[in-house]
PDB file of N, CA and C in Angstrom:
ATOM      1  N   UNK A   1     -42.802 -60.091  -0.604  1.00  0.00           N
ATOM      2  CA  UNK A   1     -43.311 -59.908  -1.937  1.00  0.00           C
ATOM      3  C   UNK A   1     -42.530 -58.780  -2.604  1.00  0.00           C
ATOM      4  N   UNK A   2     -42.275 -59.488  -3.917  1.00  0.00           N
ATOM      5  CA  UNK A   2     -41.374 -57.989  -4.506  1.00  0.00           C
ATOM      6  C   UNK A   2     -42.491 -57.266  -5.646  1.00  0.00           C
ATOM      7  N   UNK A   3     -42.033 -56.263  -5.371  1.00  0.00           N
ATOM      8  CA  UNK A   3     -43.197 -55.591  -6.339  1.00  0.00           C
ATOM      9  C   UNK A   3     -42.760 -54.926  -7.603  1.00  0.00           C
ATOM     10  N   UNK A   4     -43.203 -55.388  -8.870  1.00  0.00           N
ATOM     11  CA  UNK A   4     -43.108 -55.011  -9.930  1.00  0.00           C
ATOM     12  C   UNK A   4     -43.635 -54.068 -10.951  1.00  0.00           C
ATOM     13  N   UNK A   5     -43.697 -53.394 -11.714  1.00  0.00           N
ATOM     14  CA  UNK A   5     -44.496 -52.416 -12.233  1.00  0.00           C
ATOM     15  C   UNK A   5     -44.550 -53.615 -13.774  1.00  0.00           C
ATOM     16  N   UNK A   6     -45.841 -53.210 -14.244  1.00  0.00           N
ATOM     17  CA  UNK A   6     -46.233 -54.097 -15.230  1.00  0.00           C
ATOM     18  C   UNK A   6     -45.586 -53.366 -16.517  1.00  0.00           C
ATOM     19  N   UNK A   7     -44.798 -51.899 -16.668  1.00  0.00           N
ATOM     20  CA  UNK A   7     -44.181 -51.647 -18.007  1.00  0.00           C
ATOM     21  C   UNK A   7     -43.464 -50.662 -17.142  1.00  0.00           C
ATOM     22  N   UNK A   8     -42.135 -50.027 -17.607  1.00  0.00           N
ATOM     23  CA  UNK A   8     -41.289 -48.642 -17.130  1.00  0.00           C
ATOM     24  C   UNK A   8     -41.922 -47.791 -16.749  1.00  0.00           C
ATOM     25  N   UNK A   9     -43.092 -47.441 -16.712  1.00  0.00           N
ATOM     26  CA  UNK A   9     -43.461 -46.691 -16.273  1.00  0.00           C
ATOM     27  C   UNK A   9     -44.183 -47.083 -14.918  1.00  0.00           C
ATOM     28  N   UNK A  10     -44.649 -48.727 -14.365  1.00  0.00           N
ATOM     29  CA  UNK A  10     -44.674 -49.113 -13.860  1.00  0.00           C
ATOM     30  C   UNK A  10     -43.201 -49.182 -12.562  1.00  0.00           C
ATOM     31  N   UNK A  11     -42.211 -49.286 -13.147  1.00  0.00           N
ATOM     32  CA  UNK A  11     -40.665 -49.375 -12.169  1.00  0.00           C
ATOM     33  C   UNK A  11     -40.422 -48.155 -11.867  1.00  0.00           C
ATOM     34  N   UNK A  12     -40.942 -46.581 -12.444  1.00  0.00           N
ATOM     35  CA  UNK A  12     -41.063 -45.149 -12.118  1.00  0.00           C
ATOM     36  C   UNK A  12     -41.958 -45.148 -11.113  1.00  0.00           C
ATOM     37  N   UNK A  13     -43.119 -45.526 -11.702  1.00  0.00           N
ATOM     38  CA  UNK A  13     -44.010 -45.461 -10.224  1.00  0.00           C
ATOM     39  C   UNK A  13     -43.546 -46.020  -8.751  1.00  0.00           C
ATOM     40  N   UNK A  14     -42.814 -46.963  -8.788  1.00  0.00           N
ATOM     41  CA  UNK A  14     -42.258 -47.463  -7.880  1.00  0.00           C
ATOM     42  C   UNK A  14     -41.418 -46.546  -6.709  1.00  0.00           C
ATOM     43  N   UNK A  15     -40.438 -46.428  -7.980  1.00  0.00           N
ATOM     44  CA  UNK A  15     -39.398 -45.047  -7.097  1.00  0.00           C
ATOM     45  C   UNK A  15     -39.946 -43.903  -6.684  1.00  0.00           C
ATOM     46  N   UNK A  16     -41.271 -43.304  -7.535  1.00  0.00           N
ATOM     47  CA  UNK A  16     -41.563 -42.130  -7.032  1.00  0.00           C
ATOM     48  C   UNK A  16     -42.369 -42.432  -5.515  1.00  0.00           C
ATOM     49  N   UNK A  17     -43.506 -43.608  -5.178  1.00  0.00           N
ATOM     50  CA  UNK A  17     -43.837 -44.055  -4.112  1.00  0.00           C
ATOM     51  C   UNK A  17     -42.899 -43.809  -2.879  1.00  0.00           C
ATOM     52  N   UNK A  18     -42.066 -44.632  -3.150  1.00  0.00           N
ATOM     53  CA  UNK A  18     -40.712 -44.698  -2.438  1.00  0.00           C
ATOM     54  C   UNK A  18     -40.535 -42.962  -1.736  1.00  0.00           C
ATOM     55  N   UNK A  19     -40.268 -42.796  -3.097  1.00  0.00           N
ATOM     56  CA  UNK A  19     -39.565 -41.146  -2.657  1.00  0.00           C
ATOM     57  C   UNK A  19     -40.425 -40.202  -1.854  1.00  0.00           C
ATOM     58  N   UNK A  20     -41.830 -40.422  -1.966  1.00  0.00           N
ATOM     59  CA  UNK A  20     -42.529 -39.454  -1.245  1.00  0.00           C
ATOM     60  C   UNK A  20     -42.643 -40.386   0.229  1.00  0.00           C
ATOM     61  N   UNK A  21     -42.813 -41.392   0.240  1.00  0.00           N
ATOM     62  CA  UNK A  21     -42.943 -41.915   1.591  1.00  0.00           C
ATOM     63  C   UNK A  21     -41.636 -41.623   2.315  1.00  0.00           C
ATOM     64  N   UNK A  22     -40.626 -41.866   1.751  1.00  0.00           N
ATOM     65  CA  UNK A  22     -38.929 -41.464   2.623  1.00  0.00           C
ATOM     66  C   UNK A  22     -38.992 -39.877   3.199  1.00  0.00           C
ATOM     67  N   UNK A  23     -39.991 -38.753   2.286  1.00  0.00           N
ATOM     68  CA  UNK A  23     -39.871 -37.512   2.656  1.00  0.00           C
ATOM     69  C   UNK A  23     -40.987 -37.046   3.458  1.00  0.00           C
ATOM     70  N   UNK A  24     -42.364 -38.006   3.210  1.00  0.00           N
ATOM     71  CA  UNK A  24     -43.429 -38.318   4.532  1.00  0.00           C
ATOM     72  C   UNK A  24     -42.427 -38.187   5.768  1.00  0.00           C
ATOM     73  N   UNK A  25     -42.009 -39.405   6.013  1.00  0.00           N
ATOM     74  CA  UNK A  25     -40.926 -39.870   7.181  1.00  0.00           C
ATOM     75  C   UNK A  25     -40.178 -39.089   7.783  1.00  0.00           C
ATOM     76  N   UNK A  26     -39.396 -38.992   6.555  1.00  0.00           N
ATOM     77  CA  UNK A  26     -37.783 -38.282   7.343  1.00  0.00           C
ATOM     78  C   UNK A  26     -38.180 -37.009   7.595  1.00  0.00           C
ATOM     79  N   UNK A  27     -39.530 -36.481   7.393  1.00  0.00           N
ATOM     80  CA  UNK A  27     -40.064 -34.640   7.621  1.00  0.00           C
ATOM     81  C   UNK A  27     -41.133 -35.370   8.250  1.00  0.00           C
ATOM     82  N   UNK A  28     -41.331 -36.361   9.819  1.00  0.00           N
ATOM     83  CA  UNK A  28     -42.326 -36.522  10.222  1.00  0.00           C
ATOM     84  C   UNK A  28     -42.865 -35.191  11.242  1.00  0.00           C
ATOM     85  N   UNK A  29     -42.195 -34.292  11.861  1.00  0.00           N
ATOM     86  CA  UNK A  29     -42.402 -33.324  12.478  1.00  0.00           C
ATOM     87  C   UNK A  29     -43.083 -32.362  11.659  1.00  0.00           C
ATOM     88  N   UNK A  30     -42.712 -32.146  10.070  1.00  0.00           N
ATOM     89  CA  UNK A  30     -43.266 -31.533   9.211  1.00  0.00           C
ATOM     90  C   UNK A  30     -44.486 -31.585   8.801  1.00  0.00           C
ATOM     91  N   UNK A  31     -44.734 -32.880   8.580  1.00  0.00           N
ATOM     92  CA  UNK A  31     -46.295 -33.878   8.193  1.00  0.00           C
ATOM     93  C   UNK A  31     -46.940 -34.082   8.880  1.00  0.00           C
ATOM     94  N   UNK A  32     -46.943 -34.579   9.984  1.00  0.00           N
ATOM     95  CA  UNK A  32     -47.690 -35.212  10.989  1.00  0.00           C
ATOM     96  C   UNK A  32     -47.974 -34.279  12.629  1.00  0.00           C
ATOM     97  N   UNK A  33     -49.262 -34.490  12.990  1.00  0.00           N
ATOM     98  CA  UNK A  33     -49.536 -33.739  14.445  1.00  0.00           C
ATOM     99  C   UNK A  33     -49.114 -34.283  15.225  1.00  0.00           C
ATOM    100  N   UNK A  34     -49.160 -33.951  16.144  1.00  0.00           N
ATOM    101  CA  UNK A  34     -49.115 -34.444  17.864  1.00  0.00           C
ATOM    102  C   UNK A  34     -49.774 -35.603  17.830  1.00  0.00           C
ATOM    103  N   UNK A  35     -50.768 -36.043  17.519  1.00  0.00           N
ATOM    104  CA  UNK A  35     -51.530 -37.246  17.546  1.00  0.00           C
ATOM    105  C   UNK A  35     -51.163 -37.639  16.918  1.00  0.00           C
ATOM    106  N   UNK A  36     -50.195 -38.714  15.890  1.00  0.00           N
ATOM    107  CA  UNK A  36     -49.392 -38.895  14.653  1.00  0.00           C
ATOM    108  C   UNK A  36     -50.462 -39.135  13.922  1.00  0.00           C
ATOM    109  N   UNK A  37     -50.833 -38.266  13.909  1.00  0.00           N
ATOM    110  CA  UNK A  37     -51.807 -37.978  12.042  1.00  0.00           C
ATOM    111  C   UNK A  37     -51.732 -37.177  11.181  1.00  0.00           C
ATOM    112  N   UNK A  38     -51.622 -37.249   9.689  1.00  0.00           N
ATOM    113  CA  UNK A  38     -51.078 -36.658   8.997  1.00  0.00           C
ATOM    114  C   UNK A  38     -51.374 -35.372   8.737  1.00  0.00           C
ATOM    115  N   UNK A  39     -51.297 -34.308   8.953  1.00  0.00           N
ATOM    116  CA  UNK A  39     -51.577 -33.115   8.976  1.00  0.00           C
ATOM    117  C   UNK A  39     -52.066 -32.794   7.097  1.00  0.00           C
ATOM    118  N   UNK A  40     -52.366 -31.584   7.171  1.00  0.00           N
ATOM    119  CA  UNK A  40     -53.087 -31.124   5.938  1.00  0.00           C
ATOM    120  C   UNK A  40     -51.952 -31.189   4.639  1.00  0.00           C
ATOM    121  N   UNK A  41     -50.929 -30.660   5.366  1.00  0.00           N
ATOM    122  CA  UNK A  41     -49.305 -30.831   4.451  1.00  0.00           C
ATOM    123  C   UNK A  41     -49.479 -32.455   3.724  1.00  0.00           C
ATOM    124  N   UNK A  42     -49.636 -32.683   5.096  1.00  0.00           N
ATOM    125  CA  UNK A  42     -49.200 -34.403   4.754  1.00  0.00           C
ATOM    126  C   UNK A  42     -50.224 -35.139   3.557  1.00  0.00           C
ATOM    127  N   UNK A  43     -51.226 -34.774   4.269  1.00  0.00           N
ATOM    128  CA  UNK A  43     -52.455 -35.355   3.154  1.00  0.00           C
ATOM    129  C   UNK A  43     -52.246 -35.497   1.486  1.00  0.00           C
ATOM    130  N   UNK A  44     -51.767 -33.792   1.674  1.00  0.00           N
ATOM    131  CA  UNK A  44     -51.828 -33.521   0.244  1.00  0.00           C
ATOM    132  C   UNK A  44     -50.346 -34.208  -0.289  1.00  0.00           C
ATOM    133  N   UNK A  45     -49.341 -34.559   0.138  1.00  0.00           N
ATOM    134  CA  UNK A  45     -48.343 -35.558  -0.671  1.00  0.00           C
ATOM    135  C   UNK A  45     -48.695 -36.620  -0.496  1.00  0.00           C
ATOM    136  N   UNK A  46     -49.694 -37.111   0.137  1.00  0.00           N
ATOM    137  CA  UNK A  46     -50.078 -38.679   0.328  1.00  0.00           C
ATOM    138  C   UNK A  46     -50.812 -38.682  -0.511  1.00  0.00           C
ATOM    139  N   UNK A  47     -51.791 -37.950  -0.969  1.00  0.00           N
ATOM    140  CA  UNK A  47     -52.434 -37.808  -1.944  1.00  0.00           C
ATOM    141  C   UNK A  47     -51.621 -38.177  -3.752  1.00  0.00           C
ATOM    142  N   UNK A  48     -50.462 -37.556  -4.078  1.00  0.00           N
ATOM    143  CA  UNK A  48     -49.671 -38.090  -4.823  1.00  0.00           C
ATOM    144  C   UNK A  48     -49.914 -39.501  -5.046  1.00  0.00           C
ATOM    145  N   UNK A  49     -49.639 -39.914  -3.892  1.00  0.00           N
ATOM    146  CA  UNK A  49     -49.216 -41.669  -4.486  1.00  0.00           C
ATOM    147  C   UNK A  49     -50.432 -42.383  -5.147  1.00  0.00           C
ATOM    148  N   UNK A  50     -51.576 -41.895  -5.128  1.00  0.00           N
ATOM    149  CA  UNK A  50     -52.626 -42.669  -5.481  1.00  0.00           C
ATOM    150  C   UNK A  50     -52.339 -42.384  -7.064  1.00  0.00           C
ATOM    151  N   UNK A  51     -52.000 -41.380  -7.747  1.00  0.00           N
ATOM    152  CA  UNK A  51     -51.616 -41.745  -9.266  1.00  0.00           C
ATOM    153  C   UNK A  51     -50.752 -42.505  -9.417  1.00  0.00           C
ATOM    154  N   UNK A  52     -49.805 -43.019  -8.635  1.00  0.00           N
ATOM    155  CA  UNK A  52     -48.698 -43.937  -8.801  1.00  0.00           C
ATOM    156  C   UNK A  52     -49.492 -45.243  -9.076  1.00  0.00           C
ATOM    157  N   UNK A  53     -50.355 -45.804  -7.762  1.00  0.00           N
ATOM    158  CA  UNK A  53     -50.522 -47.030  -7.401  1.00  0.00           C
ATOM    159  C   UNK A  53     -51.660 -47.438  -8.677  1.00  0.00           C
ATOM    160  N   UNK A  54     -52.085 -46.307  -9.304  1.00  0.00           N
ATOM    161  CA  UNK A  54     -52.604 -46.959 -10.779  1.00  0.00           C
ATOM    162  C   UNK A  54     -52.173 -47.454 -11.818  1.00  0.00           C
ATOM    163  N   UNK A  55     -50.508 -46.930 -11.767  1.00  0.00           N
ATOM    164  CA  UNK A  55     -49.676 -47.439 -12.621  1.00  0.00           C
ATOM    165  C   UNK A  55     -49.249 -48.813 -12.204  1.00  0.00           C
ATOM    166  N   UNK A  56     -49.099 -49.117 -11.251  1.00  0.00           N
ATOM    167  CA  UNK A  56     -48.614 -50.560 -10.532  1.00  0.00           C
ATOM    168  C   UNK A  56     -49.815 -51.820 -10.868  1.00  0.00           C
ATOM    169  N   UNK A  57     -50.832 -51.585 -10.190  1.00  0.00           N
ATOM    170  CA  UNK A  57     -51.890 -52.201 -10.179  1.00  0.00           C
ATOM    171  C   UNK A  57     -51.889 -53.386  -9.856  1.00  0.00           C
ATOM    172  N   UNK A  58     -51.536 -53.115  -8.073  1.00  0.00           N
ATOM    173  CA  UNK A  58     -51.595 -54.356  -7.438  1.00  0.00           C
ATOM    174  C   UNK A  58     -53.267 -54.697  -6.066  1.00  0.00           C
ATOM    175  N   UNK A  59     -53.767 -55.405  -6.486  1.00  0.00           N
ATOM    176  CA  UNK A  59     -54.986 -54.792  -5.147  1.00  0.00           C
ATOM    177  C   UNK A  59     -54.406 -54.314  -3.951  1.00  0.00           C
ATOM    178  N   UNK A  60     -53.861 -55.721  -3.493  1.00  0.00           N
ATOM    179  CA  UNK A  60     -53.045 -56.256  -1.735  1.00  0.00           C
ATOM    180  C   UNK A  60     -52.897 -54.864  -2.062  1.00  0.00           C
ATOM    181  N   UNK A  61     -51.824 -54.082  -2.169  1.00  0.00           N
ATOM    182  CA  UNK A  61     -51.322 -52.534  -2.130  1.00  0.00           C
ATOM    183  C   UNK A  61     -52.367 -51.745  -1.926  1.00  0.00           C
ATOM    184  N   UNK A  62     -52.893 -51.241  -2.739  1.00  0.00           N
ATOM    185  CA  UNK A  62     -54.022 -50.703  -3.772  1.00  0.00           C
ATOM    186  C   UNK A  62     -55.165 -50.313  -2.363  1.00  0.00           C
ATOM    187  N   UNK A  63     -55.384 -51.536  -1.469  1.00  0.00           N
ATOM    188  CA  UNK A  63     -56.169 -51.543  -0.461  1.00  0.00           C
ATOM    189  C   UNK A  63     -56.009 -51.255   0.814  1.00  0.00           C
ATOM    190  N   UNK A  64     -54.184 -51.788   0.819  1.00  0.00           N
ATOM    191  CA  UNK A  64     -53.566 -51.132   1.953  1.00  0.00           C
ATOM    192  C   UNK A  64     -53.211 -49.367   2.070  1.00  0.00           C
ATOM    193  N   UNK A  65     -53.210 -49.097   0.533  1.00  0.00           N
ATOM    194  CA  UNK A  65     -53.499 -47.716   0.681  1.00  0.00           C
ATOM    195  C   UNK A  65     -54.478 -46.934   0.818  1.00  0.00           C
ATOM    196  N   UNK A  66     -55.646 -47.832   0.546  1.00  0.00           N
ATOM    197  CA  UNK A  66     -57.014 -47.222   0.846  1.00  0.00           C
ATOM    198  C   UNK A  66     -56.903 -46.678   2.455  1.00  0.00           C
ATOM    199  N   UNK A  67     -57.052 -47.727   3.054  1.00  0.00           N
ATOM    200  CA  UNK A  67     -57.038 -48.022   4.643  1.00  0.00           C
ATOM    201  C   UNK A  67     -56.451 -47.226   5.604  1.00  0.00           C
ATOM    202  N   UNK A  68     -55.183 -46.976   4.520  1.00  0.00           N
ATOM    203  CA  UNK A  68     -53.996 -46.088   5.376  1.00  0.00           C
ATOM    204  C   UNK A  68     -54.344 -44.556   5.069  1.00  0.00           C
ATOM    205  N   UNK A  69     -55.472 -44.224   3.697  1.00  0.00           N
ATOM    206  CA  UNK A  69     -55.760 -42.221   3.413  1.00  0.00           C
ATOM    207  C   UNK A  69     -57.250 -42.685   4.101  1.00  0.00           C
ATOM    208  N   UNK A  70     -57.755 -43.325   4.505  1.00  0.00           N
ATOM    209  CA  UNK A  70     -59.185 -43.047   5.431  1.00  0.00           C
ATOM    210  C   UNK A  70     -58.767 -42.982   6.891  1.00  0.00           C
ATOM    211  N   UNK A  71     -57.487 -43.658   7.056  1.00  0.00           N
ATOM    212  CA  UNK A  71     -57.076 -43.235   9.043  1.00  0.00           C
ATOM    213  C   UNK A  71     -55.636 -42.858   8.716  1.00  0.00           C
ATOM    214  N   UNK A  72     -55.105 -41.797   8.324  1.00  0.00           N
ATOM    215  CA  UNK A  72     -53.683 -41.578   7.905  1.00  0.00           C
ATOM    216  C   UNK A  72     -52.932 -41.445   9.349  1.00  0.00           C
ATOM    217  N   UNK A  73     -52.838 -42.756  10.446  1.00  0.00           N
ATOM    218  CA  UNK A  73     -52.093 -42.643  11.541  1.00  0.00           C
ATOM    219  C   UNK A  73     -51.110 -42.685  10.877  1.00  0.00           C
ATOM    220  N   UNK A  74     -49.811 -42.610  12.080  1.00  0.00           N
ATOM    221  CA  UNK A  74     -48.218 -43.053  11.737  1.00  0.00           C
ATOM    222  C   UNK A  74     -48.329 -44.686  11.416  1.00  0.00           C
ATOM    223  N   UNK A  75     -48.732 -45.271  12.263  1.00  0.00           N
ATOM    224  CA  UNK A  75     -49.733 -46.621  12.392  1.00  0.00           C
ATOM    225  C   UNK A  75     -49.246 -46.995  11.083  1.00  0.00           C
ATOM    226  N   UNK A  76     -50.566 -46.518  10.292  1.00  0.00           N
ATOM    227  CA  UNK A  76     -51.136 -46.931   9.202  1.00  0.00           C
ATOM    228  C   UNK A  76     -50.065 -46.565   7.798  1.00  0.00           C
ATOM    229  N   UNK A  77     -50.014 -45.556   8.183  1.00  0.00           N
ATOM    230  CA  UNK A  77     -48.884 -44.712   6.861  1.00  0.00           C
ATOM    231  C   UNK A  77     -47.832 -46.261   7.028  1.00  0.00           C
ATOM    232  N   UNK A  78     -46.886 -46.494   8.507  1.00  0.00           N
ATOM    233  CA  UNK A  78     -45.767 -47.337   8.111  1.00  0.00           C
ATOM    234  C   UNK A  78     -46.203 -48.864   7.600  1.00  0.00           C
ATOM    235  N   UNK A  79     -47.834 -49.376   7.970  1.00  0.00           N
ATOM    236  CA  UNK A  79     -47.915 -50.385   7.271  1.00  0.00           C
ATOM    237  C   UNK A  79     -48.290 -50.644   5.878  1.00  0.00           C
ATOM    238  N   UNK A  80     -48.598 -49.416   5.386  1.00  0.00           N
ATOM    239  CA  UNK A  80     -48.243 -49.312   3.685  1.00  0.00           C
ATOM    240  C   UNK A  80     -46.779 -48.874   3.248  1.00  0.00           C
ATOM    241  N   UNK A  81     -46.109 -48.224   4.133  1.00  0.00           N
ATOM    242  CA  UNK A  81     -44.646 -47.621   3.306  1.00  0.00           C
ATOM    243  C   UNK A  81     -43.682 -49.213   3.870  1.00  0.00           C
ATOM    244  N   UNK A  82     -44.037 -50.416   4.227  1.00  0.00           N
ATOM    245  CA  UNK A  82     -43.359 -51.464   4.389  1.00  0.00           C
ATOM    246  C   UNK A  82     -43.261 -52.174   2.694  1.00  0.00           C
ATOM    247  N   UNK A  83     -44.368 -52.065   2.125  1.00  0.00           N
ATOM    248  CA  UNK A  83     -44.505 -52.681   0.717  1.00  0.00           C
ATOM    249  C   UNK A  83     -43.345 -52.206  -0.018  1.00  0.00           C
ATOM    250  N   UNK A  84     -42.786 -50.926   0.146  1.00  0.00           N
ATOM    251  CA  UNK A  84     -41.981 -49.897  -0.671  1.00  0.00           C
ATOM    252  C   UNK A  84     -40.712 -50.378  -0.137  1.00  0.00           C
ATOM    253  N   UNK A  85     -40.320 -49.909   0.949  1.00  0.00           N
ATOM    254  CA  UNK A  85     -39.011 -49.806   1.954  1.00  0.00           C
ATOM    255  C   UNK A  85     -39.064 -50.920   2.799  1.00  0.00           C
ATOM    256  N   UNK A  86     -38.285 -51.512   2.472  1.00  0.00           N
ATOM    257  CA  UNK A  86     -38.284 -53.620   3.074  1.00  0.00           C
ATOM    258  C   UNK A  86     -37.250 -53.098   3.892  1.00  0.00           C
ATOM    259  N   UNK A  87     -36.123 -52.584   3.939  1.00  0.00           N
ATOM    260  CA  UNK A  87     -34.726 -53.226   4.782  1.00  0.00           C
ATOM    261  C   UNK A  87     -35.026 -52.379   6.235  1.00  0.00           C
ATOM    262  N   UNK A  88     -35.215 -52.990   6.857  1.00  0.00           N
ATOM    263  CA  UNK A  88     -34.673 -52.108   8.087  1.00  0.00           C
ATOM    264  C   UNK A  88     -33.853 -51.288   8.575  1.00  0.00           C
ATOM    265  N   UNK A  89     -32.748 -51.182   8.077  1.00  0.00           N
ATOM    266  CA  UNK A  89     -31.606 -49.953   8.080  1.00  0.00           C
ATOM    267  C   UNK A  89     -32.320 -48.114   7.681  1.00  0.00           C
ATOM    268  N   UNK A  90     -33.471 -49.040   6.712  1.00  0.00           N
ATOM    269  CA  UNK A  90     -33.976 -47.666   6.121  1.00  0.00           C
ATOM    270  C   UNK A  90     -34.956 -47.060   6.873  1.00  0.00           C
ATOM    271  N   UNK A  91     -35.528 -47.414   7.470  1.00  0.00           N
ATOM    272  CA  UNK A  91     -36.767 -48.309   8.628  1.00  0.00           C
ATOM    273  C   UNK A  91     -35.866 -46.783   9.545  1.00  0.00           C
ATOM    274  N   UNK A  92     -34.904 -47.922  10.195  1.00  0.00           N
ATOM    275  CA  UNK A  92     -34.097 -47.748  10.935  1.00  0.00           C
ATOM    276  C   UNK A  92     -33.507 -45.781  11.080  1.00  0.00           C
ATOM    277  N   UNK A  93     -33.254 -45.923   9.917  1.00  0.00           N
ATOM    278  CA  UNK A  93     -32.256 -44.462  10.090  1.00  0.00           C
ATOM    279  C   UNK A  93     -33.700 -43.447   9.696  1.00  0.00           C
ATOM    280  N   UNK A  94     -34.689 -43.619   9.115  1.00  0.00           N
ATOM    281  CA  UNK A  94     -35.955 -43.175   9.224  1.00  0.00           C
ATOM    282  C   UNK A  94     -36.646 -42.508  10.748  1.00  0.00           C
ATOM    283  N   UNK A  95     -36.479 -43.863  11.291  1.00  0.00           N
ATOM    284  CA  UNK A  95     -37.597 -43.470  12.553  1.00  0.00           C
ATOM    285  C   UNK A  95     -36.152 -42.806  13.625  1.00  0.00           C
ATOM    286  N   UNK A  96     -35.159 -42.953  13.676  1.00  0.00           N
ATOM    287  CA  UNK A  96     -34.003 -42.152  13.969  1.00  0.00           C
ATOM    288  C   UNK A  96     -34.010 -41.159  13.765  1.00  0.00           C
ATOM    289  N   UNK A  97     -34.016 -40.321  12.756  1.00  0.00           N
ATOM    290  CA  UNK A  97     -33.610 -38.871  12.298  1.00  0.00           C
ATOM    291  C   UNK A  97     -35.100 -38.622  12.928  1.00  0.00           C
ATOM    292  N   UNK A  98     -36.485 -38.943  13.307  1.00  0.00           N
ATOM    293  CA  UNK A  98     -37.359 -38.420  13.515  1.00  0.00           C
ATOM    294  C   UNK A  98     -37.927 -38.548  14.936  1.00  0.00           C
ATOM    295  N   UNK A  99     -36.378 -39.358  15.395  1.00  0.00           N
ATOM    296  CA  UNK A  99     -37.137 -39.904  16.991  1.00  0.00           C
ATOM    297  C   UNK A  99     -38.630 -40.203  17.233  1.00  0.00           C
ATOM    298  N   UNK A 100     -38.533 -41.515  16.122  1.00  0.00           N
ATOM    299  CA  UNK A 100     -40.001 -41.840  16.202  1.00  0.00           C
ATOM    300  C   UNK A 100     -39.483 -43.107  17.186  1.00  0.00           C
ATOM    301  N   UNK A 101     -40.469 -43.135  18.326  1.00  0.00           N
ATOM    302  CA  UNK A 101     -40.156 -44.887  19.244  1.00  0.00           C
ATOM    303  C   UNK A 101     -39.988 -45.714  18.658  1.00  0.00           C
ATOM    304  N   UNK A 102     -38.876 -46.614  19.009  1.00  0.00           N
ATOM    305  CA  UNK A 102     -38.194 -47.749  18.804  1.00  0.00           C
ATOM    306  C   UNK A 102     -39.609 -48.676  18.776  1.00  0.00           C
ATOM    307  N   UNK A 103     -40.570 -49.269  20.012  1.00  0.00           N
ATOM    308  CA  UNK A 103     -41.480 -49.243  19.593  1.00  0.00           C
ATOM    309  C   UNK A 103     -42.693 -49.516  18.936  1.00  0.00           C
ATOM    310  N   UNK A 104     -42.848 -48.259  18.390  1.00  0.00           N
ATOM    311  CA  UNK A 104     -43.943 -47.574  17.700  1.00  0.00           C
ATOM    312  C   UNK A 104     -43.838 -48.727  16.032  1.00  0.00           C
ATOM    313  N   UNK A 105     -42.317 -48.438  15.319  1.00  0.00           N
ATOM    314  CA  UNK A 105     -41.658 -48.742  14.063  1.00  0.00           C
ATOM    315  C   UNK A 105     -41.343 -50.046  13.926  1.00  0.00           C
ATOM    316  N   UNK A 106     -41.099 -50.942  15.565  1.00  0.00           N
ATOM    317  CA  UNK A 106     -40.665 -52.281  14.826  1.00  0.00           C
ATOM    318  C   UNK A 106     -41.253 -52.965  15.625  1.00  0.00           C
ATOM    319  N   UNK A 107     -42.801 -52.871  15.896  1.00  0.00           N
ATOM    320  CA  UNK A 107     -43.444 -53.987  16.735  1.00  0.00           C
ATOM    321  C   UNK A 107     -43.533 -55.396  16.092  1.00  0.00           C
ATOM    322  N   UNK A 108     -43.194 -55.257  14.821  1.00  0.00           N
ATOM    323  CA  UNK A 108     -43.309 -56.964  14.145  1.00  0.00           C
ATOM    324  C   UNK A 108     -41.903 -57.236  13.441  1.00  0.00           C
ATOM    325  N   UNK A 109     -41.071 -56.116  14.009  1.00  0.00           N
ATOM    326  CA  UNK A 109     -39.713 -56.616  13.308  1.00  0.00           C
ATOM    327  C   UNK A 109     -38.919 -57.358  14.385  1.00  0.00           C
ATOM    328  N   UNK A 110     -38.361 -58.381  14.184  1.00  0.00           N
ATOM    329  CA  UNK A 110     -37.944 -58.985  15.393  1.00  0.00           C
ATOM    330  C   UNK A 110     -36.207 -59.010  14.600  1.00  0.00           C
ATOM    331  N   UNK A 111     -34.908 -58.460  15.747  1.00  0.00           N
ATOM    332  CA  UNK A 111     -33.613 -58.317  15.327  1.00  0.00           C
ATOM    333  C   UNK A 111     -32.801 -59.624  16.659  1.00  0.00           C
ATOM    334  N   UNK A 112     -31.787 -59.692  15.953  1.00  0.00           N
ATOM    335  CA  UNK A 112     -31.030 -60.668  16.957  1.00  0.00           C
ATOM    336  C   UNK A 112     -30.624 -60.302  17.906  1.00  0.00           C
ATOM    337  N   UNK A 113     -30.806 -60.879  19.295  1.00  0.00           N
ATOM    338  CA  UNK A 113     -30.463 -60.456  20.508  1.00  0.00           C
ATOM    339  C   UNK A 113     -28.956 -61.025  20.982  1.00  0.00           C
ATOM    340  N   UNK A 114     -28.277 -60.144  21.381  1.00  0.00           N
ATOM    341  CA  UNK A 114     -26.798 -60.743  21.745  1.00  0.00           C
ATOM    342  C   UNK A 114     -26.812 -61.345  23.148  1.00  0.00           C
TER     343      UNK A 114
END
């Protein structure tokens, strides 16, 4: 599903989503505890996106973000930041720079085996 913003300010909301989830991520040592849950840091930029996702105004989303700020696992955070960040490379060099388990990040991504 590609996701659209219903006016420019809708396609802003987009990128800014984006941008805080890439800096969730790539600062997962920063954000997140030992138990991968989002620490108090974390909360409060996760908190951000909920003015975004009013500008969008998609439910499917809308609900997956509910789901993901009432249990903010790593879990949960990557099955809402999938809506945002589709390619796997990004995925990829993400859970890399944070030595998050191979895993943990692509239990439903399936890649070609040589």
């Amino acid at each position: 599903m590609i996701i659209m913003g219903a006016s420019s300010e809708g396609a802003d909301a987009i990128k800014e989503i984006k941008r805080i989830l890439e800096i969730l991520l790539e600062n997962y040592n920063k954000f997140f505890n030992n138990d991968e849950r989002l620490n108090s840091d974390g909360i409060r930029l996760y908190k951000r996106i909920s003015y975004y996702l009013y500008l969008i105004d998609q439910k499917d989303i809308v609900n997956s973000y509910k789901k993901s700020f009432r249990n903010p696992t790593l879990e949960n955070i990557l099955d809402f930041a999938r809506h945002f960040i589709k390619d796997v490379d990004n995925i990829i060099k993400i859970s890399a720079f944070n030595e998050i388990y191979y895993d943990t990040v692509f239990k439903d991504v399936k890649l070609n085996d040589k």
